[in-house]
Protein backbone atom coordinates (compact mmCIF):
# COMPACT_ATOMS: atom_id res chain seq x y z
CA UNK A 1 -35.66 109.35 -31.59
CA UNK A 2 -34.88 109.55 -28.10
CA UNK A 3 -34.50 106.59 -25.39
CA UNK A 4 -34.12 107.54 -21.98
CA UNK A 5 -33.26 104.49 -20.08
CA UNK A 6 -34.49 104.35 -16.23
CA UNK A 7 -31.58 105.13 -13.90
CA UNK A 8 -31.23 104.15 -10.39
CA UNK A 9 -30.47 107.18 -8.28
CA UNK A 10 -27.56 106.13 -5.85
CA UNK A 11 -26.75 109.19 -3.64
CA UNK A 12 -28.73 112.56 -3.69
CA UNK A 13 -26.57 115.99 -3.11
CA UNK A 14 -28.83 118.39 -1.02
CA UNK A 15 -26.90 121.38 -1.09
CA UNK A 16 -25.89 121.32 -5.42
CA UNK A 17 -29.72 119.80 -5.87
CA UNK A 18 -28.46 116.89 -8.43
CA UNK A 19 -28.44 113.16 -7.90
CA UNK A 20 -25.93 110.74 -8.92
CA UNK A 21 -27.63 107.80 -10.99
CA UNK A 22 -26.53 104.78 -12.16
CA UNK A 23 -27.94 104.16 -15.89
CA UNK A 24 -26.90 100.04 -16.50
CA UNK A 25 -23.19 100.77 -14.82
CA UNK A 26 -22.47 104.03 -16.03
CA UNK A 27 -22.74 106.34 -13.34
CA UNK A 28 -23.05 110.66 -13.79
CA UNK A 29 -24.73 113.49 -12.16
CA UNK A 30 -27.92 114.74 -12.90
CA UNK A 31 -30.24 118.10 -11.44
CA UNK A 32 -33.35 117.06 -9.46
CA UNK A 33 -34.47 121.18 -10.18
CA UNK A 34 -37.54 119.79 -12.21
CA UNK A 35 -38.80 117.67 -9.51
CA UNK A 36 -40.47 118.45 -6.16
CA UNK A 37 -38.00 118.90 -3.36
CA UNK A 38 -37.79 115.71 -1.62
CA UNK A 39 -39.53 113.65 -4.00
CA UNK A 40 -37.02 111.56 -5.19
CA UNK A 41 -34.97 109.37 -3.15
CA UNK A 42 -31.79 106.82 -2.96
CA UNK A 43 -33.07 103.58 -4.96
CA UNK A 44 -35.39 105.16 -6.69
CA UNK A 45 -35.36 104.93 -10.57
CA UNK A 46 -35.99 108.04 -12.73
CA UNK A 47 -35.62 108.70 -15.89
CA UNK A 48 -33.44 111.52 -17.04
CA UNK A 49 -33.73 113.76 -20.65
CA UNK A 50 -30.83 116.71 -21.16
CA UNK A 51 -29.15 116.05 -17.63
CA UNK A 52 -32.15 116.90 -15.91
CA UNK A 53 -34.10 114.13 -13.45
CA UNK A 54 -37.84 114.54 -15.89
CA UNK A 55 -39.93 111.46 -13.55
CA UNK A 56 -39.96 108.81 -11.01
CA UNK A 57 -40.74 105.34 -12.08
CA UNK A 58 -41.89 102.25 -10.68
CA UNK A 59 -39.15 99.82 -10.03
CA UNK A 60 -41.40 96.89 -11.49
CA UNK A 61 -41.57 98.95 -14.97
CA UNK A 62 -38.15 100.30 -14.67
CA UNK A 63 -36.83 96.41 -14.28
CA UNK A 64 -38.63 95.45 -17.25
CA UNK A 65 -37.33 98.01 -19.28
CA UNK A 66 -33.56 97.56 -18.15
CA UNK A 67 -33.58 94.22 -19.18
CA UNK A 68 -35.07 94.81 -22.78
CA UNK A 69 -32.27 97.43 -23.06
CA UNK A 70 -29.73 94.61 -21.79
CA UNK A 71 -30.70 92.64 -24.62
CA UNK A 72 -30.57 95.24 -26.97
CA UNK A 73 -26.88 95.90 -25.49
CA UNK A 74 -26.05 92.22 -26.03
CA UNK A 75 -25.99 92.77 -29.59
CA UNK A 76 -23.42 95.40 -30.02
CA UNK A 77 -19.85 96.21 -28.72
CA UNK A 78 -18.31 97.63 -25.69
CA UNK A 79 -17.64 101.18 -27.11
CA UNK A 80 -21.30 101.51 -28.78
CA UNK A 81 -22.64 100.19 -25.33
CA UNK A 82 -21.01 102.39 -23.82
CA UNK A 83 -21.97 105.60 -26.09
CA UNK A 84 -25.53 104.25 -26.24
CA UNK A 85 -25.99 104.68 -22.63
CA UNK A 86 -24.15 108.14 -22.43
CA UNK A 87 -25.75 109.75 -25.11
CA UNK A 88 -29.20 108.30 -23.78
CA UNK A 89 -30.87 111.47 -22.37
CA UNK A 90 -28.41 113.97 -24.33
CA UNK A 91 -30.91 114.03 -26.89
CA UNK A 92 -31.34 117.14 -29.22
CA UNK A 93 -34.88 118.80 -29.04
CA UNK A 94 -36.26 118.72 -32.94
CA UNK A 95 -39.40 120.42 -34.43
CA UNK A 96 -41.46 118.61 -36.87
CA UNK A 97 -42.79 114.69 -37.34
């Protein structure tokens, strides 16, 4: 099952057409080429599946959501915090139920 955790996007790169996102402290690139040009913006949260910015999201529902992943977090260690938040939208596409 995939999780993809809201992100906050914290600077936008016009000319390569990504955005840099911060997903709970861990911060990486990701392409805005599936969204409208101009439709997302510096604060705003999205939420990102294979590298690729998929949606906005209201900050109200995005904040709600960040801190049930925090507690979630809580209960395991640095290094699977860490690779739980990296391998959040790297999820494989898969056929069946």
């Amino acid at each position: 099952m995939c999780l993809s955790i809201p992100s906050k996007v914290v600077k936008i790169d016009k000319e390569k057409n990504t955005a840099i996102v911060d997903t709970m402290g861990v911060k990486r690139e990701a392409g805005l080429d599936l969204m409208e040009e101009g439709s997302v913006d510096i604060d705003d949260y999205v939420l990102i599946h294979v590298g690729f910015v998929m949606n906005k999201i209201d900050e109200e529902d995005a904040l709600e959501s960040l801190k049930v992943y925090q507690e979630i977090l809580e209960k395991m260690d640095e290094q699977e915090r860490t690779q739980a938040v990296l391998d959040g939208d790297n999820c494989e596409n898969r056929e069946g139920p």
